[in-house]
C-alpha atoms as a PDB file:
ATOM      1  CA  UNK A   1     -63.378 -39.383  42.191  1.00  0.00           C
ATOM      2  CA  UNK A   2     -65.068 -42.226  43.756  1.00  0.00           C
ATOM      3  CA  UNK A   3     -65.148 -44.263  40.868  1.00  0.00           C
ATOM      4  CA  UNK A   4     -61.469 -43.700  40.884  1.00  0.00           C
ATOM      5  CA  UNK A   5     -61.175 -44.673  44.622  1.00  0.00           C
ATOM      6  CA  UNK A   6     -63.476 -47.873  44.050  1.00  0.00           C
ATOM      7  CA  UNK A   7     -61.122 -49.156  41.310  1.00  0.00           C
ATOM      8  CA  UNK A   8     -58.033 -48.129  42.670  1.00  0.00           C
ATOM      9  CA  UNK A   9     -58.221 -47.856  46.498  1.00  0.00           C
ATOM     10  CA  UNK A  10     -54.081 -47.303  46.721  1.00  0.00           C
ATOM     11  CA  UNK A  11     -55.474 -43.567  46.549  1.00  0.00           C
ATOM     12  CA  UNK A  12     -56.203 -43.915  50.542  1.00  0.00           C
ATOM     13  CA  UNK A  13     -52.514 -45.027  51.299  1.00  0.00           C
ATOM     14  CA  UNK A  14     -50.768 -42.235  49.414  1.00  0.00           C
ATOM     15  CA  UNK A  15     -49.056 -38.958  49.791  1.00  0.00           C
ATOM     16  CA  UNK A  16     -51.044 -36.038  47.951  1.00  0.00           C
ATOM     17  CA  UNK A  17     -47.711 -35.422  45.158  1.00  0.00           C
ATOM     18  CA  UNK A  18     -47.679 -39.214  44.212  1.00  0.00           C
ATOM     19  CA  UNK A  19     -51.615 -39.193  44.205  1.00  0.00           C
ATOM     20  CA  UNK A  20     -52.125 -36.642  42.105  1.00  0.00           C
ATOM     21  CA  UNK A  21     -49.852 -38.087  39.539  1.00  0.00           C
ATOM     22  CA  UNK A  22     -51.130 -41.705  39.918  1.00  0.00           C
ATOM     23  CA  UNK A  23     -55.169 -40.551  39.155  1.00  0.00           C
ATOM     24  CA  UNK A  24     -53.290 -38.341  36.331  1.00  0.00           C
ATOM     25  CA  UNK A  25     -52.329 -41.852  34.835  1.00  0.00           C
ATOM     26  CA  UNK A  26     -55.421 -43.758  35.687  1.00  0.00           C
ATOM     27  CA  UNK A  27     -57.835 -41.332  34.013  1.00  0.00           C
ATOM     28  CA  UNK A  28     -55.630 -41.794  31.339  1.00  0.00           C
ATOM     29  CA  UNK A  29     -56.001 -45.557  31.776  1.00  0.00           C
ATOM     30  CA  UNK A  30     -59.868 -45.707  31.221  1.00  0.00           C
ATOM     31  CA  UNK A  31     -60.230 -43.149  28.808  1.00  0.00           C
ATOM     32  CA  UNK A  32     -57.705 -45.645  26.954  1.00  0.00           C
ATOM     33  CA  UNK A  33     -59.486 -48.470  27.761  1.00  0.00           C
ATOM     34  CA  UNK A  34     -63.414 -46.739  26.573  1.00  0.00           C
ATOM     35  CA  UNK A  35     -61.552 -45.779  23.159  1.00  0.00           C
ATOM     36  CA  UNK A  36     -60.255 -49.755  23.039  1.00  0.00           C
ATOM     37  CA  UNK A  37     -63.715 -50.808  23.149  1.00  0.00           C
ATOM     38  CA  UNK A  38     -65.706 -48.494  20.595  1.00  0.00           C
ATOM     39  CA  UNK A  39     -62.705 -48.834  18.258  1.00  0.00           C
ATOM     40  CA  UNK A  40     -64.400 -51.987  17.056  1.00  0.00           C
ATOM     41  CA  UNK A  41     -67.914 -50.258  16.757  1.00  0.00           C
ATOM     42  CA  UNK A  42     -66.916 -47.326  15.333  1.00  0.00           C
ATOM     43  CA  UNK A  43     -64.825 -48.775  12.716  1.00  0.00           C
ATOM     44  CA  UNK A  44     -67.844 -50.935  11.335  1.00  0.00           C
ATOM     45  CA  UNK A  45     -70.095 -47.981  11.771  1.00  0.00           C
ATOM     46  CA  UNK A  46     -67.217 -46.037   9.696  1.00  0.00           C
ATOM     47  CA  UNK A  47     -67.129 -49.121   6.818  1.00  0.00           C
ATOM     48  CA  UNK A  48     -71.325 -49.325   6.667  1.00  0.00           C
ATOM     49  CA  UNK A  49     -71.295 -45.021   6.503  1.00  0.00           C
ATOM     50  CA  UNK A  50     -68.285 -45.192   3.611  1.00  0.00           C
ATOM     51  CA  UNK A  51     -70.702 -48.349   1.834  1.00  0.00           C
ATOM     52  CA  UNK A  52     -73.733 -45.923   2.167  1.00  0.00           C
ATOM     53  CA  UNK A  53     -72.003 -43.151   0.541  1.00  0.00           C
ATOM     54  CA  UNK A  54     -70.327 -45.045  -2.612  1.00  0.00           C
ATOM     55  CA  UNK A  55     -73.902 -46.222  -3.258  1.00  0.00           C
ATOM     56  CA  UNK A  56     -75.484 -43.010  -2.867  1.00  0.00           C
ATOM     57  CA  UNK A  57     -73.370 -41.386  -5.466  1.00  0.00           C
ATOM     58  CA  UNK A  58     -73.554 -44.692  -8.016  1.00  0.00           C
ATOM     59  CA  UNK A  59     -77.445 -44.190  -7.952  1.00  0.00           C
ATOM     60  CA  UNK A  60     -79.578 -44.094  -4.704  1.00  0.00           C
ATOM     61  CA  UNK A  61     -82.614 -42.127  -4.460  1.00  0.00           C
ATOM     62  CA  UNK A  62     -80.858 -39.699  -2.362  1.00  0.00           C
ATOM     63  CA  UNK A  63     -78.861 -38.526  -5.785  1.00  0.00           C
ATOM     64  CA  UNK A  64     -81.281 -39.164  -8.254  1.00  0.00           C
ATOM     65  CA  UNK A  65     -84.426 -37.054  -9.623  1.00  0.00           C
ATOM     66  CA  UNK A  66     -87.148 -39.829 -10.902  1.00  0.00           C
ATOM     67  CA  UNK A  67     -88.642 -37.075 -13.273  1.00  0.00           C
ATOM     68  CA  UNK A  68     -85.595 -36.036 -14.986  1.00  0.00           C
ATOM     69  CA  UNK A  69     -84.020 -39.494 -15.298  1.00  0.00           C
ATOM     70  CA  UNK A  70     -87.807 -41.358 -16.430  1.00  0.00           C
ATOM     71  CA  UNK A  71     -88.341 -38.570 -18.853  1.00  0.00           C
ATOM     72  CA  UNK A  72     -84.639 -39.459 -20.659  1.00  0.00           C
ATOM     73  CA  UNK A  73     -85.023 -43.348 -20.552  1.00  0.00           C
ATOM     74  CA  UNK A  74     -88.597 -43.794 -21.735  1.00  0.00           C
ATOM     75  CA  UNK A  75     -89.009 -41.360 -24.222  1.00  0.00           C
ATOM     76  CA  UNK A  76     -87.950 -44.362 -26.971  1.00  0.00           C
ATOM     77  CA  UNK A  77     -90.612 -46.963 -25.503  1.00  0.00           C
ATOM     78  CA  UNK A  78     -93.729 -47.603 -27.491  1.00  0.00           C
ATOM     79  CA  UNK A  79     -97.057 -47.507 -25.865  1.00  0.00           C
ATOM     80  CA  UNK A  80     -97.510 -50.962 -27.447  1.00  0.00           C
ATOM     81  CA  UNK A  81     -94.580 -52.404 -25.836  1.00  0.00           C
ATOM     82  CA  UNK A  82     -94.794 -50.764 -22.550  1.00  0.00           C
ATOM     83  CA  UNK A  83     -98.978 -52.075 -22.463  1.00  0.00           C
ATOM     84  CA  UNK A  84     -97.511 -55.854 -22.525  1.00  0.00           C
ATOM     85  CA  UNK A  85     -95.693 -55.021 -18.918  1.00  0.00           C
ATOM     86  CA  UNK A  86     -99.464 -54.852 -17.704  1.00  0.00           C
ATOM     87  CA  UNK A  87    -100.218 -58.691 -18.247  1.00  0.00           C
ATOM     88  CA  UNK A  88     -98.331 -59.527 -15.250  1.00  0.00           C
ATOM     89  CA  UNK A  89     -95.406 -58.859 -13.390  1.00  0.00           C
ATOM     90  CA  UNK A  90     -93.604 -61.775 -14.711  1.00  0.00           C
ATOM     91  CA  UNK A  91     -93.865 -60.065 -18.190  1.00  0.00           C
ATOM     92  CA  UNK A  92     -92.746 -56.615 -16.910  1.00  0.00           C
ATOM     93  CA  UNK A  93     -89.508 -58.660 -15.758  1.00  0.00           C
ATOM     94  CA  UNK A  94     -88.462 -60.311 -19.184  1.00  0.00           C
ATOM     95  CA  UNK A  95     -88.350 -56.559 -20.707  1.00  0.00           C
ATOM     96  CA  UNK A  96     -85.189 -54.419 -19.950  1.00  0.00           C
ATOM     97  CA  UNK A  97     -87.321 -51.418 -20.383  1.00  0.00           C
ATOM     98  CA  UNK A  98     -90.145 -52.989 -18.080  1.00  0.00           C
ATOM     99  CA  UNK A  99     -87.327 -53.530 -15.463  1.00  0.00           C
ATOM    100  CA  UNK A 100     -85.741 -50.000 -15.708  1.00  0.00           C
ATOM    101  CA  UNK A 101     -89.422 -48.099 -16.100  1.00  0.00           C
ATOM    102  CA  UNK A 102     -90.113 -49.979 -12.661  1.00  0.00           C
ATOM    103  CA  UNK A 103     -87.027 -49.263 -11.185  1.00  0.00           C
ATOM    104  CA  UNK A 104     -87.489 -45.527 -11.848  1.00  0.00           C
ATOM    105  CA  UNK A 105     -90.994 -46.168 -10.310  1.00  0.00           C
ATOM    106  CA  UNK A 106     -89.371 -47.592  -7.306  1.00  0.00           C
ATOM    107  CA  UNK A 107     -86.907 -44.421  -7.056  1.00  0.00           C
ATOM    108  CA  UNK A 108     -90.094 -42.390  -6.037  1.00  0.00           C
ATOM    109  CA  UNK A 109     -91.060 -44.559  -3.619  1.00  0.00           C
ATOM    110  CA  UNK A 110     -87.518 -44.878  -1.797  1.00  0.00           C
ATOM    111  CA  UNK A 111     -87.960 -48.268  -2.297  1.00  0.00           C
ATOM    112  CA  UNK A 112     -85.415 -49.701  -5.323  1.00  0.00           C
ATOM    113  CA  UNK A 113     -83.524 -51.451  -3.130  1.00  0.00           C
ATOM    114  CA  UNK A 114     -86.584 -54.488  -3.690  1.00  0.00           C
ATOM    115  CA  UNK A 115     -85.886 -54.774  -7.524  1.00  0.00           C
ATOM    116  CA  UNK A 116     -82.192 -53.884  -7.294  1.00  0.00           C
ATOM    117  CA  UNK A 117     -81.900 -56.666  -4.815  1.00  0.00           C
ATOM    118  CA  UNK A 118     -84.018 -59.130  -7.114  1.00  0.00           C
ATOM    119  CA  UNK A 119     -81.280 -58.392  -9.996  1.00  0.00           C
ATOM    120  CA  UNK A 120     -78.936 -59.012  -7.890  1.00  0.00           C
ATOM    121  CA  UNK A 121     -79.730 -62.521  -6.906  1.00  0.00           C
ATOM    122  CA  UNK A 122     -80.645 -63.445 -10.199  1.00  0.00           C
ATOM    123  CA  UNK A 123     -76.636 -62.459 -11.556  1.00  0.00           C
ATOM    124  CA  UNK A 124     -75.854 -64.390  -8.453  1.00  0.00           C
ATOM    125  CA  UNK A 125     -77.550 -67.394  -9.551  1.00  0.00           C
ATOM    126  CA  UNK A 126     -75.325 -67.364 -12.829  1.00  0.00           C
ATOM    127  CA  UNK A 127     -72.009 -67.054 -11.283  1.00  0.00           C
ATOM    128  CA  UNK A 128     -70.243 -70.302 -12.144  1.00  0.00           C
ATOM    129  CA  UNK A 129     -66.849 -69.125  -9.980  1.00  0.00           C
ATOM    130  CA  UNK A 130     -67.016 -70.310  -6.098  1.00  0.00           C
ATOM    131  CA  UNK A 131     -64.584 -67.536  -5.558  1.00  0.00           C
ATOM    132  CA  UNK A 132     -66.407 -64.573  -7.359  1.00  0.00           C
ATOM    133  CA  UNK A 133     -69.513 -66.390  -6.002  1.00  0.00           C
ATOM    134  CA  UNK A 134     -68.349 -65.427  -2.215  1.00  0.00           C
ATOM    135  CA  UNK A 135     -67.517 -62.122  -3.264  1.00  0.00           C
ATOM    136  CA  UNK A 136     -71.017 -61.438  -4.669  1.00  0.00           C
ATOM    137  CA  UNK A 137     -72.445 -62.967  -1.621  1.00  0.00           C
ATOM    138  CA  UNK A 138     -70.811 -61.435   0.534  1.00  0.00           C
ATOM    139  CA  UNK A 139     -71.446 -58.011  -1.443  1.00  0.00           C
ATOM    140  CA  UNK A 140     -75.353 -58.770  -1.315  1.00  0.00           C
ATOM    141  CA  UNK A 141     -75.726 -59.716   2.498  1.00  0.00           C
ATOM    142  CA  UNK A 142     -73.488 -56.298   3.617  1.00  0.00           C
ATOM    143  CA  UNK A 143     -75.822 -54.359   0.984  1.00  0.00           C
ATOM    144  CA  UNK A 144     -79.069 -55.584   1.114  1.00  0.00           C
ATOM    145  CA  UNK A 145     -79.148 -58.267   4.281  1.00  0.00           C
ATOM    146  CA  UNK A 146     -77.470 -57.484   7.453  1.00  0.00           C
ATOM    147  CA  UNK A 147     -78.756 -55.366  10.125  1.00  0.00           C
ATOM    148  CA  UNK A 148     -78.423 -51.172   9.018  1.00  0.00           C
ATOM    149  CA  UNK A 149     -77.340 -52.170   5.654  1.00  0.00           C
ATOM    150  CA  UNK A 150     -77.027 -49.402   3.262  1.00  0.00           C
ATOM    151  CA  UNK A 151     -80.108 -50.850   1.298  1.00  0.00           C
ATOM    152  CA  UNK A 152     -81.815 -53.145   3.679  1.00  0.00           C
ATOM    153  CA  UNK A 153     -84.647 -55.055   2.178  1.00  0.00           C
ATOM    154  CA  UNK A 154     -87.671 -56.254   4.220  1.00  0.00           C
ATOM    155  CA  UNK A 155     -87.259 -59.609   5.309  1.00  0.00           C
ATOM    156  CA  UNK A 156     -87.692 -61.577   8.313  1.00  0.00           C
ATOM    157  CA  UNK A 157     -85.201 -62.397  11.128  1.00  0.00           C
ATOM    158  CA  UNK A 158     -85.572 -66.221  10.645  1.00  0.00           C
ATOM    159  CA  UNK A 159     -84.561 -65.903   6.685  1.00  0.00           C
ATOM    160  CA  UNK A 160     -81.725 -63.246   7.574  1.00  0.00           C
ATOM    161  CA  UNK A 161     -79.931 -65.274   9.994  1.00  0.00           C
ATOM    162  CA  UNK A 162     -80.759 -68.429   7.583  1.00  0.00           C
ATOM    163  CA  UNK A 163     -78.384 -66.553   5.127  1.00  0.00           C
ATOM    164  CA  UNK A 164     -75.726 -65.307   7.911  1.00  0.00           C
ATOM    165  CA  UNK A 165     -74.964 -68.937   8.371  1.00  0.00           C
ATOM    166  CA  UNK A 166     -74.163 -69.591   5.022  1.00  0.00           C
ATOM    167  CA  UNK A 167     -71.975 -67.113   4.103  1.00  0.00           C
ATOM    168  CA  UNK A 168     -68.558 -68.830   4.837  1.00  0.00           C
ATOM    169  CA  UNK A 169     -69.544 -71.179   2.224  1.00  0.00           C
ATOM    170  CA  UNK A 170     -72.547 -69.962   0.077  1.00  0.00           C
ATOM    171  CA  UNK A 171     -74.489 -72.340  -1.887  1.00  0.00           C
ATOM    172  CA  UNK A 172     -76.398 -71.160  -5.738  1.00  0.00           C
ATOM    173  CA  UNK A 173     -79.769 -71.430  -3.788  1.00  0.00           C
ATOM    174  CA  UNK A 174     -78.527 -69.019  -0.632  1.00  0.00           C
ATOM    175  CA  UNK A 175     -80.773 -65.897  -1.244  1.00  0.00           C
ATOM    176  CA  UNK A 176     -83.674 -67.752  -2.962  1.00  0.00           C
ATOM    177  CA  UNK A 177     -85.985 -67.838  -0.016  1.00  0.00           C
ATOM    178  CA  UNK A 178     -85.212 -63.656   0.684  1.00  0.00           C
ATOM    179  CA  UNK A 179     -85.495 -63.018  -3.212  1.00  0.00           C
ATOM    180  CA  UNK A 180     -88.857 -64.793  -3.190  1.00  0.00           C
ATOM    181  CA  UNK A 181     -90.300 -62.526  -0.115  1.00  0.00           C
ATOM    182  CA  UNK A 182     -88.904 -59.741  -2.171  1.00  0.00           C
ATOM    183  CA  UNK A 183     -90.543 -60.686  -5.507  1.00  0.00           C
ATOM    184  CA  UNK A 184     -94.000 -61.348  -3.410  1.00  0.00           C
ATOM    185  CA  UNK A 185     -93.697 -58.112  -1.700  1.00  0.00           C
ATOM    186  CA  UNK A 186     -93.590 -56.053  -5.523  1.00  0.00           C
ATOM    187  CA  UNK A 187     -95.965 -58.271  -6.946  1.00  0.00           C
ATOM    188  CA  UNK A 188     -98.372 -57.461  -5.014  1.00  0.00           C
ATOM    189  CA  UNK A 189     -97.758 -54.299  -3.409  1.00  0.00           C
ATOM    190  CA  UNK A 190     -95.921 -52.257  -5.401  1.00  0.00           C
ATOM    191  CA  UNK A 191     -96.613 -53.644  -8.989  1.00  0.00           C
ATOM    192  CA  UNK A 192    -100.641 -52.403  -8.833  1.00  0.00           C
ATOM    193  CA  UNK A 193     -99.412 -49.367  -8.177  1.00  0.00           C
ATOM    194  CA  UNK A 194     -97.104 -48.961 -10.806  1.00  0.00           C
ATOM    195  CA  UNK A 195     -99.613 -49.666 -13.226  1.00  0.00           C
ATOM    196  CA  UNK A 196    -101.529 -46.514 -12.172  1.00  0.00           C
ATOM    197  CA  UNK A 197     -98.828 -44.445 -11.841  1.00  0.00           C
ATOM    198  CA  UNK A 198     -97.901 -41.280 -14.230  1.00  0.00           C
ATOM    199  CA  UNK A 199     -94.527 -43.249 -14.950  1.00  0.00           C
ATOM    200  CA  UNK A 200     -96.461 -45.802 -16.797  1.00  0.00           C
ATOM    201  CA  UNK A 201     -99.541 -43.677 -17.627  1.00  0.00           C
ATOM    202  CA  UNK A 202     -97.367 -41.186 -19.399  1.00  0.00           C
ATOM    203  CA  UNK A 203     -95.655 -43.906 -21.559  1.00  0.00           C
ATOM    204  CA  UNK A 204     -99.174 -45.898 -22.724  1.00  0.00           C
ATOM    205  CA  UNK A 205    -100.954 -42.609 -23.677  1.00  0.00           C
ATOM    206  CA  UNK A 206     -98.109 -41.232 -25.794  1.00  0.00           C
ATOM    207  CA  UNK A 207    -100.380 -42.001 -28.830  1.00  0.00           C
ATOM    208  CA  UNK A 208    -102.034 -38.164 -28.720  1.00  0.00           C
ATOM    209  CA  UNK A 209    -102.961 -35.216 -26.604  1.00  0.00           C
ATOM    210  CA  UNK A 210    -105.520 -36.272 -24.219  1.00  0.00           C
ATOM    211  CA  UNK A 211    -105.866 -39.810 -25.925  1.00  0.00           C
ATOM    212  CA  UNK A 212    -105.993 -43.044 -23.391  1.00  0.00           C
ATOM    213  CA  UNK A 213    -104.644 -46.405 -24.351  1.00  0.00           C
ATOM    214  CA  UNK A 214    -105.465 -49.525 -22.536  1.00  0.00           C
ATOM    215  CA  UNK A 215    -105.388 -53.160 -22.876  1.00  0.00           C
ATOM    216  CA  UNK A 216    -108.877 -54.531 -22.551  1.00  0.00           C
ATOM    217  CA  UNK A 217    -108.544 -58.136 -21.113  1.00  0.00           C
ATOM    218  CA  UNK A 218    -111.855 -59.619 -22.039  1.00  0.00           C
ATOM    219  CA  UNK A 219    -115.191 -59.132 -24.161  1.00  0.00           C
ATOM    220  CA  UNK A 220    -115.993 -55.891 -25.439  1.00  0.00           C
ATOM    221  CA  UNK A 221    -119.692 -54.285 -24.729  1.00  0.00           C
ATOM    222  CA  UNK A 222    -121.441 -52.890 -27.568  1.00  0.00           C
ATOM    223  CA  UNK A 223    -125.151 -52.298 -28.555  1.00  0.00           C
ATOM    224  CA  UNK A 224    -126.767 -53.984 -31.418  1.00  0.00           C
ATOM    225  CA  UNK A 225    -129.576 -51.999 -33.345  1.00  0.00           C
ATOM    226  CA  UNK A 226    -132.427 -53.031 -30.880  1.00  0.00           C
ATOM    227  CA  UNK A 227    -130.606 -50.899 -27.921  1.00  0.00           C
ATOM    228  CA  UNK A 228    -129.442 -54.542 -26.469  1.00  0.00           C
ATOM    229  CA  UNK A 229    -126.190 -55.587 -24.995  1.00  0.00           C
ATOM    230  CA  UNK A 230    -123.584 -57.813 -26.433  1.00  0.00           C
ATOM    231  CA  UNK A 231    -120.141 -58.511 -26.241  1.00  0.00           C
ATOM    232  CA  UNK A 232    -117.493 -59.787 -29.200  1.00  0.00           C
ATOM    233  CA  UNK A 233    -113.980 -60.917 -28.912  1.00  0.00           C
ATOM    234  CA  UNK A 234    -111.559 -58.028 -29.379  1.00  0.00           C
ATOM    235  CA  UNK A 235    -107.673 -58.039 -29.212  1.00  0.00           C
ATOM    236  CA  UNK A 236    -107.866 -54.449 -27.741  1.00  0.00           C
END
């Protein structure tokens, strides 16, 4: 009631019938006015929650079992091929299987969005079509960039509103600096730990029950007749 006397003081000058009716309408006049101004809000909250579902059911980790789906896609991958992913990162990225073993990897740590993001600026990159360009840019920075996004990836505030000014008129090179952080960030935090996981483990000892497989990156030890040590070159 004060409120309503502090924005409209003709309350004090009128007769109780004609008051009654006028704070019937102004009530009705802010409530109108409060909706005005979270229609904005609410409708971008609304577009972000109806992103975040569509991507959930195309593949998030919120729909998607890493055990069942791993066990299906790697059951064709040879522990030969799969040991080459452990050379480096960069060689886990030129193998489709490497990509989609590490994705699955990813999936258990509710953290794909890093390599899905990282594919997605490299299709980017290829897009020859300013107009499809826009669209995919756009696409990636309401994914992947902006503030909430559905899949937000790690990045600082400097590089995020880098990108925000470019969108109007995206250049080829307008995620490279984000894709890079990305790339660092896997390289070195999750890759390691891929390579120890069962994901990977399971794959490279395939050979036979209880039988390890690993890729020895230097000399071989072994013992000559008089009990000393040497090493030879070896492949394995």
């Amino acid at each position: 009631m004060e409120t309503l006397l502090f924005l409209f003081p003709q309350f004090n000058y009128m007769a109780p019938k004609e008051e009654a009716y006028f704070k019937m309408f102004a009530v009705e006049d802010l409530q109108s006015s409060a909706m005005k101004d979270n229609s904005s809000r609410q409708k971008d909250k609304e577009r972000k929650s109806r992103l975040s579902l569509f991507l959930t059911k195309s593949g998030s980790h919120e729909n998607v079992s890493p055990h069942k789906k791993t066990e299906t896609t790697t059951s064709n991958i040879s522990p030969e091929a799969a040991l080459q992913w452990s050379d480096s990162f960069e060689e886990l990225l030129k193998h489709t299987d490497g990509v989609e073993t590490f994705s699955q990897f990813l999936r258990t740590e509710f953290s794909e969005e890093n390599i899905e993001f990282w594919l997605a600026c490299e299709e980017y990159k290829t897009i020859d079509s300013e107009t499809k360009r826009l669209s995919k840019a756009r696409y990636i920075y309401t994914v992947y960039i902006e503030s909430e996004a559905p899949k937000e990836v790690n990045i600082d505030y400097n590089t995020k509103m880098a990108i925000k000014k470019n969108m109007e008129h995206p250049a080829r090179s307008c995620f490279d600096a984000a894709q890079m952080k990305v790339y660092s960030l896997m390289k070195k935090d999750s890759y390691p730990r891929f390579l120890h996981s069962d994901i990977y483990l399971r794959i490279t000892r395939r050979k036979g029950p209880g039988s390890t497989m690993f890729r020895r990156r230097s000399r071989s030890c072994v013992f000559n007749d008089r009990g000393e040590t040497t090493t030879e070159p070896s492949a394995w």
